[in-house]
Structures are given as C-alpha cells and as structure tokens.
C-alpha atoms as a PDB file:
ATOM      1  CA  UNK A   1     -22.257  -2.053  12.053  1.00  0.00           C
ATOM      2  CA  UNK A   2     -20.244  -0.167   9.917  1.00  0.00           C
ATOM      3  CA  UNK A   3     -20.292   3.470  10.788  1.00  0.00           C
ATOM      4  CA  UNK A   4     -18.431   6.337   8.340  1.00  0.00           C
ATOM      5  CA  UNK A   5     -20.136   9.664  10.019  1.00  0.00           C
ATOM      6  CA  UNK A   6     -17.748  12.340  10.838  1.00  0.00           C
ATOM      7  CA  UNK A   7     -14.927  10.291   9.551  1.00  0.00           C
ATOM      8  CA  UNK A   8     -12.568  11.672   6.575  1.00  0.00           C
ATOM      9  CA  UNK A   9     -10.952   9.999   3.827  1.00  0.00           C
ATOM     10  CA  UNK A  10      -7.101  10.821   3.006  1.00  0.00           C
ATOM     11  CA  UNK A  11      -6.027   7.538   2.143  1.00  0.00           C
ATOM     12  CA  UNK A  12      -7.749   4.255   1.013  1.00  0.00           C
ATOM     13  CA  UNK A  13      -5.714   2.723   3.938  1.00  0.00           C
ATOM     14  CA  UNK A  14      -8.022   4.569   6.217  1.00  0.00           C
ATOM     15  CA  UNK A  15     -10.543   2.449   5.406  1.00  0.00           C
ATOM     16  CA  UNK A  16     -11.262  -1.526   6.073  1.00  0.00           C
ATOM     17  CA  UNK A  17     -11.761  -4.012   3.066  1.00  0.00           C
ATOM     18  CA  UNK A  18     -15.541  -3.898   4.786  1.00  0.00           C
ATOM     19  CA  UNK A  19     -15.290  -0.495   4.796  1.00  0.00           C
ATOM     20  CA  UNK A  20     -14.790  -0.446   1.253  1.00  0.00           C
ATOM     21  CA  UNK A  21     -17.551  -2.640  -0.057  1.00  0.00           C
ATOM     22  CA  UNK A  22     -19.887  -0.993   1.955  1.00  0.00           C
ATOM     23  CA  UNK A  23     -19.048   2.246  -0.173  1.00  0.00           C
ATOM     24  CA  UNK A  24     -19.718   0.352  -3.147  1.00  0.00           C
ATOM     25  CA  UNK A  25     -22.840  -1.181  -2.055  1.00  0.00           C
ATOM     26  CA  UNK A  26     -24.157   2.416  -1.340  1.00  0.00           C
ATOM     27  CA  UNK A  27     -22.952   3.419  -4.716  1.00  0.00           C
ATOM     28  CA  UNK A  28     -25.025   0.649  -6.311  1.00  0.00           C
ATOM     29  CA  UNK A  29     -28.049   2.387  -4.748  1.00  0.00           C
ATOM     30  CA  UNK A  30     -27.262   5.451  -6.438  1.00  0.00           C
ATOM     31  CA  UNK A  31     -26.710   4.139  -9.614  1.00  0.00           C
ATOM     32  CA  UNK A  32     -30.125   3.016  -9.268  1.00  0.00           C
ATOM     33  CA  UNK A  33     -31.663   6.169  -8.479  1.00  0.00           C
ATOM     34  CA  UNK A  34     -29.457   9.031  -8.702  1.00  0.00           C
ATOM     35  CA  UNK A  35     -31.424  12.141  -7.576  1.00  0.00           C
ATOM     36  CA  UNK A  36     -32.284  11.730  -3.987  1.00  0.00           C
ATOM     37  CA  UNK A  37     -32.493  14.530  -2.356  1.00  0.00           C
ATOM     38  CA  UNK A  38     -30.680  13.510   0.942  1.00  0.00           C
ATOM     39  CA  UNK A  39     -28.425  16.703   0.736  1.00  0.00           C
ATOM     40  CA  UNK A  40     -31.002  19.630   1.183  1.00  0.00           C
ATOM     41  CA  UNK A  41     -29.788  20.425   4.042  1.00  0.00           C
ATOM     42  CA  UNK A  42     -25.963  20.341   3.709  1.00  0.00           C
ATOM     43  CA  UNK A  43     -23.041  23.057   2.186  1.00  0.00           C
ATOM     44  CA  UNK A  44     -20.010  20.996   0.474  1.00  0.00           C
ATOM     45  CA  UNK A  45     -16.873  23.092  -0.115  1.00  0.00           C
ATOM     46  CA  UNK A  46     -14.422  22.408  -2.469  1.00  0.00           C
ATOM     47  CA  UNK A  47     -11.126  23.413  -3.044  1.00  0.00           C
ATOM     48  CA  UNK A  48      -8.949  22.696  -5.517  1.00  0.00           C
ATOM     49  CA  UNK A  49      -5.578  24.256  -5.741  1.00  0.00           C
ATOM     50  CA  UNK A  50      -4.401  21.766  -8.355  1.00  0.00           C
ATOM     51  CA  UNK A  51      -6.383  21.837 -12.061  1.00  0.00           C
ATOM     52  CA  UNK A  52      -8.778  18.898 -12.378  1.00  0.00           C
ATOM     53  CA  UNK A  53     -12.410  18.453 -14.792  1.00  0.00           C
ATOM     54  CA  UNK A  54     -13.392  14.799 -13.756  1.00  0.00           C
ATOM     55  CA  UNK A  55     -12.739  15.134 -10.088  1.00  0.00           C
ATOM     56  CA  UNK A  56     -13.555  18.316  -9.591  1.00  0.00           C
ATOM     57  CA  UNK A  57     -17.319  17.926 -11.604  1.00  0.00           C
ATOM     58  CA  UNK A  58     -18.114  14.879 -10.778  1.00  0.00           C
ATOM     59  CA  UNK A  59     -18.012  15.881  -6.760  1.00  0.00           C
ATOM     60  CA  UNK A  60     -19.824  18.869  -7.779  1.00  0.00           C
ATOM     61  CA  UNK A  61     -22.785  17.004  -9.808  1.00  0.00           C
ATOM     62  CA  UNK A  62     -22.863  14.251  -6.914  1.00  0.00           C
ATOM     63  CA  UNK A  63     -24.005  17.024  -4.297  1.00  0.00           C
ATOM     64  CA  UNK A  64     -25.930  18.782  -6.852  1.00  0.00           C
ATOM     65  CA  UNK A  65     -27.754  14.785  -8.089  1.00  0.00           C
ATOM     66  CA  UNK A  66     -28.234  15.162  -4.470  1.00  0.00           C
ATOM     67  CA  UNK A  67     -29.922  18.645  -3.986  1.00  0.00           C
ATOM     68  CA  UNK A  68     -27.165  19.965  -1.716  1.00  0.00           C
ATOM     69  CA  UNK A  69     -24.920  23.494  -1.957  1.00  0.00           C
ATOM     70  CA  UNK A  70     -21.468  23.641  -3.271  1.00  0.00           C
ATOM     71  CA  UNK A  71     -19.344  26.652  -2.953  1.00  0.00           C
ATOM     72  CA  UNK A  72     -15.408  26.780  -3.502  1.00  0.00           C
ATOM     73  CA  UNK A  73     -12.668  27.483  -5.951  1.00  0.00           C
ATOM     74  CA  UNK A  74     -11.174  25.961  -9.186  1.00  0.00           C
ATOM     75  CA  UNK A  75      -7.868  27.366  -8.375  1.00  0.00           C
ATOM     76  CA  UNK A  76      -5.250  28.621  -5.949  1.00  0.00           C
ATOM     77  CA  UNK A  77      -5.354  31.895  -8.286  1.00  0.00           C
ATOM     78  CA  UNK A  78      -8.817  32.567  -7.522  1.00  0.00           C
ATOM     79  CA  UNK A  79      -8.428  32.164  -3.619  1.00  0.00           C
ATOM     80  CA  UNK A  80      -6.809  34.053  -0.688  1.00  0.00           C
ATOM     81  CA  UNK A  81      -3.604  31.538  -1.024  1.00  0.00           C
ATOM     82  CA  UNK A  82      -2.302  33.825  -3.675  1.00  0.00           C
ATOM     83  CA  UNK A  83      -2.337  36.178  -1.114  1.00  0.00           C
ATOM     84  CA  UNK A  84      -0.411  34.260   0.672  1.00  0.00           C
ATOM     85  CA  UNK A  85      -2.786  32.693   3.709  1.00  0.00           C
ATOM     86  CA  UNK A  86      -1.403  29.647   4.874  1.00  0.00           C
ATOM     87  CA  UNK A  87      -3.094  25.742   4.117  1.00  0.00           C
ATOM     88  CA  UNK A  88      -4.371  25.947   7.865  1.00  0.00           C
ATOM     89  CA  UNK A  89      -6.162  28.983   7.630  1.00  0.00           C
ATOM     90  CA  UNK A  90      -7.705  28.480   4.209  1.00  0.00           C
ATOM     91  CA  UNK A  91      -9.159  24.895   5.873  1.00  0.00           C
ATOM     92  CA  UNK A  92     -10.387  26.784   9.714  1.00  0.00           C
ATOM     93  CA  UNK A  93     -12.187  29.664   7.651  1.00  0.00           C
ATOM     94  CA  UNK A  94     -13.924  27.444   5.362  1.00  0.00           C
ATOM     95  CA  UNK A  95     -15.198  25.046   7.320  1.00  0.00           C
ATOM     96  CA  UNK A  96     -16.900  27.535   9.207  1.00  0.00           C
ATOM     97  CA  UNK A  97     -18.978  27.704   5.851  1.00  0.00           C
ATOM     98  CA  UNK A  98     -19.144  23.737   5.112  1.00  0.00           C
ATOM     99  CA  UNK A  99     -20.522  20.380   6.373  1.00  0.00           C
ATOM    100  CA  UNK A 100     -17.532  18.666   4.626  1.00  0.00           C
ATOM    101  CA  UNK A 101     -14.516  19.569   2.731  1.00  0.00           C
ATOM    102  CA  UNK A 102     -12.887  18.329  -0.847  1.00  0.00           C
ATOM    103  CA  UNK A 103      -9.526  19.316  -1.428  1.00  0.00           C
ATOM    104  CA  UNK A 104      -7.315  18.743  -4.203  1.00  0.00           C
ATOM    105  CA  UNK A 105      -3.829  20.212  -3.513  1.00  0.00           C
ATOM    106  CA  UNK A 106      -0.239  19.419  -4.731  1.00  0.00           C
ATOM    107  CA  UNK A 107       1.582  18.712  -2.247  1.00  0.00           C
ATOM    108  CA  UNK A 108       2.148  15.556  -0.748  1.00  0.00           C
ATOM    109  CA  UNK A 109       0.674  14.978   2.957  1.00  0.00           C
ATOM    110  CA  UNK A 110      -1.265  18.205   2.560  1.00  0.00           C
ATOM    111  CA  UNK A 111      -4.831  16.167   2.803  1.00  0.00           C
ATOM    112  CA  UNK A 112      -3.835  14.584   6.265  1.00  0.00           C
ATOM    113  CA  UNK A 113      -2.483  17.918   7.145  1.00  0.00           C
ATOM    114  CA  UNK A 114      -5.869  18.931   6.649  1.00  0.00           C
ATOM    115  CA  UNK A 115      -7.656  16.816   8.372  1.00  0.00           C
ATOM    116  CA  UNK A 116      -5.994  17.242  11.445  1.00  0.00           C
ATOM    117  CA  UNK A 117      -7.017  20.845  11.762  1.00  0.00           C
ATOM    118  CA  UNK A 118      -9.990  20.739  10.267  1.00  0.00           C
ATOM    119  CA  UNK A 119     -13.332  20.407  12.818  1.00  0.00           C
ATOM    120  CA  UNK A 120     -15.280  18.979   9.212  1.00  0.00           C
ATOM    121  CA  UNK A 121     -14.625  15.692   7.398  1.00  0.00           C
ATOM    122  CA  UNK A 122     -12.208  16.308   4.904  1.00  0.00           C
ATOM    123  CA  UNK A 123     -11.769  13.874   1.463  1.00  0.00           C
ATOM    124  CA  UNK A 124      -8.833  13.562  -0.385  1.00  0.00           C
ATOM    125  CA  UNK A 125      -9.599  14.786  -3.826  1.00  0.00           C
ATOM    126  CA  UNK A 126      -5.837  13.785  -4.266  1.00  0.00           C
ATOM    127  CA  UNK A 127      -2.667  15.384  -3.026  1.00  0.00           C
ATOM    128  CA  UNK A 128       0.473  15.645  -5.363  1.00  0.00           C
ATOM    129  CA  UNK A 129       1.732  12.058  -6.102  1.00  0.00           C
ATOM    130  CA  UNK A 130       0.968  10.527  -2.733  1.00  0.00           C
ATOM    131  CA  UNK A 131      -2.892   9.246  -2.952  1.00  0.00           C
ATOM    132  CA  UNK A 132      -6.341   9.485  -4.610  1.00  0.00           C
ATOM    133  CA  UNK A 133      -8.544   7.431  -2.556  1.00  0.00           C
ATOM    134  CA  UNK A 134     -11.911   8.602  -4.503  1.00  0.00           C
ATOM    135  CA  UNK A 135     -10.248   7.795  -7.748  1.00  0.00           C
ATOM    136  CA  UNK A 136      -9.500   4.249  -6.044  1.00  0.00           C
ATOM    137  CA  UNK A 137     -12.684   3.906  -4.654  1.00  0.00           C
ATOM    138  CA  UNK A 138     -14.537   3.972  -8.817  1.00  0.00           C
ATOM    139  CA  UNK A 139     -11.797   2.284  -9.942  1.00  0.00           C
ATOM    140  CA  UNK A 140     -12.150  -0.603  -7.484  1.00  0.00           C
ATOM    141  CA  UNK A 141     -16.187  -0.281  -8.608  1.00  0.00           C
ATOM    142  CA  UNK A 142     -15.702  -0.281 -12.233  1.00  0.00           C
ATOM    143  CA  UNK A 143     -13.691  -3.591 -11.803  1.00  0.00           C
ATOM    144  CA  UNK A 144     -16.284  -5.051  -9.595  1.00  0.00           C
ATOM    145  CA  UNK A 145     -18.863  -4.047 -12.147  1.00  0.00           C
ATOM    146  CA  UNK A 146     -16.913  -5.729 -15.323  1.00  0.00           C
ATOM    147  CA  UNK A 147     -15.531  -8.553 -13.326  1.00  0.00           C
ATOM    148  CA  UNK A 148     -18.111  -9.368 -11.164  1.00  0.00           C
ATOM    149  CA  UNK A 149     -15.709  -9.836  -8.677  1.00  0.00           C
ATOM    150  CA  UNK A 150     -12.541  -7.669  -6.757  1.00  0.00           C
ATOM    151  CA  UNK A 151     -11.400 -11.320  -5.751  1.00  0.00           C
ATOM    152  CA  UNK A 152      -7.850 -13.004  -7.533  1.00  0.00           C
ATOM    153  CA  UNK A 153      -7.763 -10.077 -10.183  1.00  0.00           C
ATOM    154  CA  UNK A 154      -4.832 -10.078 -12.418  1.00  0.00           C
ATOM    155  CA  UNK A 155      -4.639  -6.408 -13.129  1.00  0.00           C
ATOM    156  CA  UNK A 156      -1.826  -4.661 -15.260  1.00  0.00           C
ATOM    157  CA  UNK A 157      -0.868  -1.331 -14.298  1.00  0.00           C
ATOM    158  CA  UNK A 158       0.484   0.762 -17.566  1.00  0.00           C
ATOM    159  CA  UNK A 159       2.792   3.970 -17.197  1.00  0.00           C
ATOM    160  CA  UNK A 160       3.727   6.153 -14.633  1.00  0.00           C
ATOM    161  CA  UNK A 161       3.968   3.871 -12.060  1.00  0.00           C
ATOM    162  CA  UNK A 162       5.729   6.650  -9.760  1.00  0.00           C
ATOM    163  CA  UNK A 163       3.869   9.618  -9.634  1.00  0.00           C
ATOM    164  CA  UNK A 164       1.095   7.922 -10.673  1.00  0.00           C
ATOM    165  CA  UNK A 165      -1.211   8.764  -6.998  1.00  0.00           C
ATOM    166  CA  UNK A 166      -4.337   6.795  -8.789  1.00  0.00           C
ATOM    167  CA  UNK A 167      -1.630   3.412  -9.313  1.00  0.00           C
ATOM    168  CA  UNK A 168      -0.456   3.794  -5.186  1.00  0.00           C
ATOM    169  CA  UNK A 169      -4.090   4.115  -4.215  1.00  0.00           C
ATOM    170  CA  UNK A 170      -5.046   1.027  -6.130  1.00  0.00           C
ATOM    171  CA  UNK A 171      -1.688  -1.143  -5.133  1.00  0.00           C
ATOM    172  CA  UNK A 172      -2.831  -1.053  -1.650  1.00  0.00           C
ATOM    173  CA  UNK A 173      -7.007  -1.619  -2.023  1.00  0.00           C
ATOM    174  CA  UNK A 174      -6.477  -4.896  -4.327  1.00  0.00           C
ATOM    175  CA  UNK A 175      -4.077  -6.278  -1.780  1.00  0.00           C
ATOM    176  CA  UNK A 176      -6.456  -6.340   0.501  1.00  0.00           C
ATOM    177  CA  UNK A 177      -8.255  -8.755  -2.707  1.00  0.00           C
ATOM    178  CA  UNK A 178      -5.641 -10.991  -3.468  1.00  0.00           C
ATOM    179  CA  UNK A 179      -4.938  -9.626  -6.835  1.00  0.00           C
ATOM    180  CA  UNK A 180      -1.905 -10.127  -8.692  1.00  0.00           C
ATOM    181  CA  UNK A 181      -0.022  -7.287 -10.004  1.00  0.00           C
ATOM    182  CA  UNK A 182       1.535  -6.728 -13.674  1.00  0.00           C
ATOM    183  CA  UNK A 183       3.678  -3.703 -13.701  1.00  0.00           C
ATOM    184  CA  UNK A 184       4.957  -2.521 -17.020  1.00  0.00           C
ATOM    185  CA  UNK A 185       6.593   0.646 -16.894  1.00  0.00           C
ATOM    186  CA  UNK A 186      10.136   2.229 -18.448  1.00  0.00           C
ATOM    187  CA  UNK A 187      12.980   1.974 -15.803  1.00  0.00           C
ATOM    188  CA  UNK A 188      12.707   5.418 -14.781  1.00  0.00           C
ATOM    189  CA  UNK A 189       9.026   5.114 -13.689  1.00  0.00           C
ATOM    190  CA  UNK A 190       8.764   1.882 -11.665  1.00  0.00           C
ATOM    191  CA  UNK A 191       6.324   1.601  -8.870  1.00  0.00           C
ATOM    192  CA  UNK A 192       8.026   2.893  -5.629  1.00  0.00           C
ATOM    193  CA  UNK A 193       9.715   0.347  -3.749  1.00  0.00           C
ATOM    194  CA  UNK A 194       7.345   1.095  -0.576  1.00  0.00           C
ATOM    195  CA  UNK A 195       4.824   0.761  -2.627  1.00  0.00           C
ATOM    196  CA  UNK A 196       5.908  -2.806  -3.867  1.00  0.00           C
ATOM    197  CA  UNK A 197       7.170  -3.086  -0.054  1.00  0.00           C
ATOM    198  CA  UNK A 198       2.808  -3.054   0.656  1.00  0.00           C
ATOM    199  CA  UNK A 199       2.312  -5.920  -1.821  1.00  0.00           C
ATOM    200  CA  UNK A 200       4.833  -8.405  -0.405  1.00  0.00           C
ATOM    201  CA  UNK A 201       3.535  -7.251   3.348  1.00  0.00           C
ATOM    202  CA  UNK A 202       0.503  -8.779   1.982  1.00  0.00           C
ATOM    203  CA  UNK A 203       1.811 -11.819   0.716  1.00  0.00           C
ATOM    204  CA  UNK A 204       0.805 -10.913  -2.797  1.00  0.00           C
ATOM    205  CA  UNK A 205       2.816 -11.193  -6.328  1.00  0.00           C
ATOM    206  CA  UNK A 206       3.724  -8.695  -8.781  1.00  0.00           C
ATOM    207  CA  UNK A 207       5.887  -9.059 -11.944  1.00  0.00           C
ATOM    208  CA  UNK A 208       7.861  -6.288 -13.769  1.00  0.00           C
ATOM    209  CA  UNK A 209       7.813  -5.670 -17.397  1.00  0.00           C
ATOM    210  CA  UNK A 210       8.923  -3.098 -19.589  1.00  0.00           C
ATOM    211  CA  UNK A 211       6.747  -4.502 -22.851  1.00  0.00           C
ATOM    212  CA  UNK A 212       3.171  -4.026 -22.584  1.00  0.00           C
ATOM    213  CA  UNK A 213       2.309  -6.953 -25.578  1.00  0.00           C
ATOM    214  CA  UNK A 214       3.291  -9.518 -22.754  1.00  0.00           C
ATOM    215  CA  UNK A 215       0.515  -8.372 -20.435  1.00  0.00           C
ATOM    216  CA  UNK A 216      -2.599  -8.259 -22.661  1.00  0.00           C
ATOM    217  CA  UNK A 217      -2.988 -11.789 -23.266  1.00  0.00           C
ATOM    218  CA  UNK A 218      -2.910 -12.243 -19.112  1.00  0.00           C
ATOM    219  CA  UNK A 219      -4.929  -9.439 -17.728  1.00  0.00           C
ATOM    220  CA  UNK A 220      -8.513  -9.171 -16.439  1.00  0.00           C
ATOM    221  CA  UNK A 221      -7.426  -5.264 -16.117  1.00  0.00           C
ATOM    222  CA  UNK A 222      -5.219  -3.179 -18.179  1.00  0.00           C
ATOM    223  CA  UNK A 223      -5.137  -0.193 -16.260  1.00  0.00           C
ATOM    224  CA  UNK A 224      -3.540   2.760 -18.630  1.00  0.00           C
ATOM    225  CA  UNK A 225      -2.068   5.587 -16.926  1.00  0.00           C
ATOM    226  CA  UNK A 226      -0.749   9.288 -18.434  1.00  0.00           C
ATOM    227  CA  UNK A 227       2.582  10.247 -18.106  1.00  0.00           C
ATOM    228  CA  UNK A 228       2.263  12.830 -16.124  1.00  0.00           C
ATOM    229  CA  UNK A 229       4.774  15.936 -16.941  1.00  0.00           C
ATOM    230  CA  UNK A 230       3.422  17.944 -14.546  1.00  0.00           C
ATOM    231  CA  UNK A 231       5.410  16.234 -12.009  1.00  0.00           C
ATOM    232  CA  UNK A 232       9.096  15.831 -13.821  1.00  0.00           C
ATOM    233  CA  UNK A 233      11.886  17.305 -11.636  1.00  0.00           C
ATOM    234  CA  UNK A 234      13.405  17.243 -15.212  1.00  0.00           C
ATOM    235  CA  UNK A 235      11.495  18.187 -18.612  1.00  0.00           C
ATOM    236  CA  UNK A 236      13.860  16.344 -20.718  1.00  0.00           C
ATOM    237  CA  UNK A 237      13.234  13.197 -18.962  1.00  0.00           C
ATOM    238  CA  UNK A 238       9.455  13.581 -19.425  1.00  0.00           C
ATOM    239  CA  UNK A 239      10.266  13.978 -22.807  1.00  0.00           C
ATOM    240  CA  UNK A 240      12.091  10.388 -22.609  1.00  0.00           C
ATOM    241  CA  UNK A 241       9.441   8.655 -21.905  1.00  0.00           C
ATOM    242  CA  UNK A 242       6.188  10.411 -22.545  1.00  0.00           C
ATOM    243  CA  UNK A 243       5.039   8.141 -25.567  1.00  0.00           C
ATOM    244  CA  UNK A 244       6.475   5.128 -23.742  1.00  0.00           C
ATOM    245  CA  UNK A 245       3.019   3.111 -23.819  1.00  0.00           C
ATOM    246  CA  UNK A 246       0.457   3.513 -27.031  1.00  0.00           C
ATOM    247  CA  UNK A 247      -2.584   1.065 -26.446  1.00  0.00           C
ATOM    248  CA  UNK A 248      -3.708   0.595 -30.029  1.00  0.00           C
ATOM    249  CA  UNK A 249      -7.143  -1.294 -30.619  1.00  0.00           C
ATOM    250  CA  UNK A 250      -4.806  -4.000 -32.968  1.00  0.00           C
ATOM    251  CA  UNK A 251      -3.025  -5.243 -29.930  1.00  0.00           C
ATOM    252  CA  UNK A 252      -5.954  -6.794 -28.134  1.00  0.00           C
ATOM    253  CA  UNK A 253      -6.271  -9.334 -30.170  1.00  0.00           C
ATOM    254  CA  UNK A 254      -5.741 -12.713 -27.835  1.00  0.00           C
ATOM    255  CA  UNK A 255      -6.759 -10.810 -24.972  1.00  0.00           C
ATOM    256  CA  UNK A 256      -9.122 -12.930 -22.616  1.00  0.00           C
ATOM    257  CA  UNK A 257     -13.000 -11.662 -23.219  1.00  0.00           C
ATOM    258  CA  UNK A 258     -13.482 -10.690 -19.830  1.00  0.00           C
ATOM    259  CA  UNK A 259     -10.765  -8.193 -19.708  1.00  0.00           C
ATOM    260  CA  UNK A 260     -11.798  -4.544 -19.875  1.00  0.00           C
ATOM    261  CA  UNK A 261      -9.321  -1.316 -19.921  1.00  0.00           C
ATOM    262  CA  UNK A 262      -9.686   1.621 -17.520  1.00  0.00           C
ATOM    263  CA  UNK A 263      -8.218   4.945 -17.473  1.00  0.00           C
ATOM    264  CA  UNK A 264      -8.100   7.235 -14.761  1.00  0.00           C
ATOM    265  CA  UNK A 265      -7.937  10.034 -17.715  1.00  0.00           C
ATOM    266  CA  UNK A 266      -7.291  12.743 -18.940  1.00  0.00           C
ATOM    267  CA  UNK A 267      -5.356  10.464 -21.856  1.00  0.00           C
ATOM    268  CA  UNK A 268      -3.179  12.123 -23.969  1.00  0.00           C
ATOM    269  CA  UNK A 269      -1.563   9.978 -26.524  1.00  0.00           C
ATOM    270  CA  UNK A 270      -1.684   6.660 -24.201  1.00  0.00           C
ATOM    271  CA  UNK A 271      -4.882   5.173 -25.780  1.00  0.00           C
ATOM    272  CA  UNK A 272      -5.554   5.535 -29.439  1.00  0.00           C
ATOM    273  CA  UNK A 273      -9.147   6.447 -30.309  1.00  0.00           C
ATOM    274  CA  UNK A 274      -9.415   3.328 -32.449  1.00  0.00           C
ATOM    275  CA  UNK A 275     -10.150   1.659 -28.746  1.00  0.00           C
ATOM    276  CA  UNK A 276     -12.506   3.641 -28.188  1.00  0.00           C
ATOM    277  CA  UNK A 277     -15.745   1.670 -30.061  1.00  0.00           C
ATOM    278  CA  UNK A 278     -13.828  -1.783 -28.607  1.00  0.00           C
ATOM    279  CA  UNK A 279     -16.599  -3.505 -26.304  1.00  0.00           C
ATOM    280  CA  UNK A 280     -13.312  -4.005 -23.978  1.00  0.00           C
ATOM    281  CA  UNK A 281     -12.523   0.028 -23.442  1.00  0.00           C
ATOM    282  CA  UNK A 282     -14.526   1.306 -20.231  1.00  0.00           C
ATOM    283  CA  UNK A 283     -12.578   4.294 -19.427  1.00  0.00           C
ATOM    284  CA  UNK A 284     -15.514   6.585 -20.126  1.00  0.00           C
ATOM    285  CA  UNK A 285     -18.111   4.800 -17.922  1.00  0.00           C
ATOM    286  CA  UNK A 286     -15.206   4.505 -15.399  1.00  0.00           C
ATOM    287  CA  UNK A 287     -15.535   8.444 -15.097  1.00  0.00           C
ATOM    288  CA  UNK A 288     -19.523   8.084 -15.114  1.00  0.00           C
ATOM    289  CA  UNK A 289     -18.826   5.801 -11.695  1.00  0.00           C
ATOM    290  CA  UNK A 290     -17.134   8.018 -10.441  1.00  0.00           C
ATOM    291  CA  UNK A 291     -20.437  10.227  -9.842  1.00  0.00           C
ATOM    292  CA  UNK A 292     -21.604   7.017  -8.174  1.00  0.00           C
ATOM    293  CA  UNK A 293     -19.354   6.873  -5.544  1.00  0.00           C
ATOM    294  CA  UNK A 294     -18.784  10.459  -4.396  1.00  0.00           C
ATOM    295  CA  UNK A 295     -22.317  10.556  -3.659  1.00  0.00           C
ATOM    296  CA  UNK A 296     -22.086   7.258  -1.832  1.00  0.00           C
ATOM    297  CA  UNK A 297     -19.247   8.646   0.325  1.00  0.00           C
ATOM    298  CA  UNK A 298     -21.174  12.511   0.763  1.00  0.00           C
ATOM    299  CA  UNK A 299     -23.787  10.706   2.468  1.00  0.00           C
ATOM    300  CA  UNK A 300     -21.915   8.010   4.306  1.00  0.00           C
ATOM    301  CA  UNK A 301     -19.461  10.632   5.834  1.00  0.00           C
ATOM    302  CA  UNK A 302     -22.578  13.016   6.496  1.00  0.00           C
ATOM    303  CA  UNK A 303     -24.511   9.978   8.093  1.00  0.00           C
ATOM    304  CA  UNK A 304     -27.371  10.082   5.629  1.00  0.00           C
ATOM    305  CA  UNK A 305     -26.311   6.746   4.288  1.00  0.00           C
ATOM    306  CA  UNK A 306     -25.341   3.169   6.097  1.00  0.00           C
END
C-alpha cells in the first residue's frame, strides 16, 4: 500500500512512478468534488520568500476548498528574515504553529534544508532554479488529462531550459514514462548537462533544436516556458534572448490534433494571445489543476487521503 503520511516533498525524485499516479488518482477525486471538508482540523503555513500568484493561491484555495487554516507570509519583507533570523529558525518557530509547511524560497537546496530540520512535512513550493515538484506534479496531470496517457509522450520543452526549475522537475518524472524529449532553446539556455545526464541514465532520447517550427509538427506537448530575468547573472544577456521563442496561433498549423500547449505561466511575450481561443492552448486549465493536486497532496501527506 502506498503510504505518503508524514512524508515531504522537495523533489519529484522523492517520489516513485506509483507514487506519482497515486497523487493523480487522488486529484481526480477532487476534481470531482472539490469542497470536502477533510481539513477542519488542520493549520497549513506558508511561506514564501520568493513572489508567486499561481502557486502561492492555488495552495491557499486548496486548504481553504478543504475547510482548513492557512496562516503565513507573501514575502521575506513582511517576515522576521528581514530582521535577519536565519532559514532554520524561521522553519522550528513555525512549525510549532502548523501541521505542514509550503515554502517557496530562492535559493537552491533551501527546501531539503528545510526538511531536515523541520519536525512537519515540508513541500517544495519551488526553490531558486533547482525544482518545483508541485508544478510537476499538474503538469504531469494536465498531460494525462489531454493525452490520456503519461506513456511514450513526445513532449517539446520551449525556453529557458536552465533556470527553468518547472523544465528539471518534468525531465526527470517523464523519464520515469518513456517520453521522448524535444529541447529547443538558444545556446545560452540549454538544459543542464546533469539534467540531460538523468535522461540517458534512463535510457531515454532527447534532440536539441534551436528552431521551434521543427517541433510543432512532432509534439503531443509543447511545453512554453518564460525567460526568466529574474535569474540572469547578467542583464544584458537576458536581454539577448528574452524574445527568443514567440508561439503565434499561425504556426500550429500541421500540428497533430492531439497535441495541446501548457505553460507553467506567468507568460510574458512567449505566447501570443491569438492562442489563446485555439482548442490546442490549455495553459489556463493547467493552472486550474493545479488546485487539484495540492489538495490531493495536503491530504495524502496529512493521512486523510490513500
């Protein structure tokens, strides 16, 4: 039986391929009945030191859907780290208040940091360009939900390939699905090579473009990703690149009818609006998933779901 009580989740490695439909199988049940009040009980913190609106709110109406408590911050600004208290403190005095913990944060390794001093369950609301493993989790149902399958997926990943958290997550969940990966990208933002380095582990295939026209006709998935300046060493080469990839609703002509386009959003300029009323564009339910499965792991962690 596959038990997730007590457990936290800091990378989607921590989890089993079974231990990642049964996730999605729970978040089925939700999106069949959304308001059960499982939660009554139970105090969620969340703290985000890093801006966010679709993380951040969608945790926040998943405990609420589910008639918990939420308390937290928005911001390192509005918390006792701008006074200077250390990540380990912030984590031991809160989760004196909390059942569980979400933290966004943006440093790298922060999240596993966290969970080793934490006496709570602590999920990775994502940490600097390392991993999102919620993000993965709705991305991995949305695909399941258009494809009708996570098996032999040909999925092209669009962007910032390498500081792209949301791309790294999703690299290593598909490979445990056999998917093959199309990774278009400007030189400067390739996938990290350990990341690539997980792929071939897993006996998998991914090709390397730098033209996004010769993906579309191939893809089940065109994953679009921002370009994220936020996390440029060097503004001029985020202005390089920023407007590398325009998906414009034109180009999809000759795609195969299946395929659907996801976005882990916010877009900026990445998507044109003109996508938008295609049939194929799913970004925006993608986000509405993402309610699904943050409940589904709330009550799997908490034990109020198996």
């Amino acid at each position: 039986m596959i038990n997730l009580k007590n457990r936290s989740l800091i990378s989607i490695t921590d989890y089993s391929k079974e231990e990642i439909l049964k996730v999605l199988e729970i978040a089925e049940d939700f999106e069949k009945d959304q308001r059960q009040q499982i939660l009554t009980k139970n105090v969620i913190a969340s703290l985000f030191f890093e801006p966010s609106t679709r993380t951040r709110l969608s945790f926040e109406s998943a405990v609420q859907y589910l008639g918990g408590s939420i308390i937290g911050f928005a911001s390192a600004d509005t918390s006792s780290v701008k006074k200077g208290e250390s990540l380990k403190d912030t984590i031991l005095t809160v989760s004196n208040y909390s059942d569980l913990i979400v933290m966004r944060n943006p440093l790298d390794g922060s999240a596993r940091f966290a969970s080793e001093v934490s006496p709570v369950p602590i999920i990775n609301a994502g940490d600097g360009a390392n991993q999102h493993p919620t993000q993965c989790l709705l991305d991995l149902y949305s695909i399941k939900k258009t494809q009708g399958t996570l098996e032999d997926i040909h999925i092209a990943l669009v962007g910032d390939l390498k500081y792209g958290r949301t791309v790294h997550s999703l690299v290593q969940a598909l490979s445990l699905f056999n998917a093959t990966f199309h990774l278009v990208s400007p030189d400067s933002l390739k996938l990290p090579s350990a990341v690539k380095t997980y792929i071939k582990n897993a006996g998998l295939e991914y090709h390397q473009y730098t033209d996004l026209n010769e993906v579309i006709p191939i893809a089940d998935i065109i994953y679009m990703t921002r370009v994220q300046g936020e996390r440029f060493p060097d503004p001029l080469e985020y202005e390089k690149v920023k407007n590398a990839y325009i998906l414009e609703n034109s180009m999809l002509e000759g795609s195969k009818p299946n395929m659907r386009i996801l976005h882990p959003l916010p877009r900026v300029n990445e998507i044109n609006e003109d996508v938008d009323s295609n049939p194929k564009a799913y970004y925006f339910q993608q986000a509405k998933n993402g309610v699904y499965i943050r409940q589904a792991l709330i009550a799997a962690i908490l034990g109020l779901k198996s």
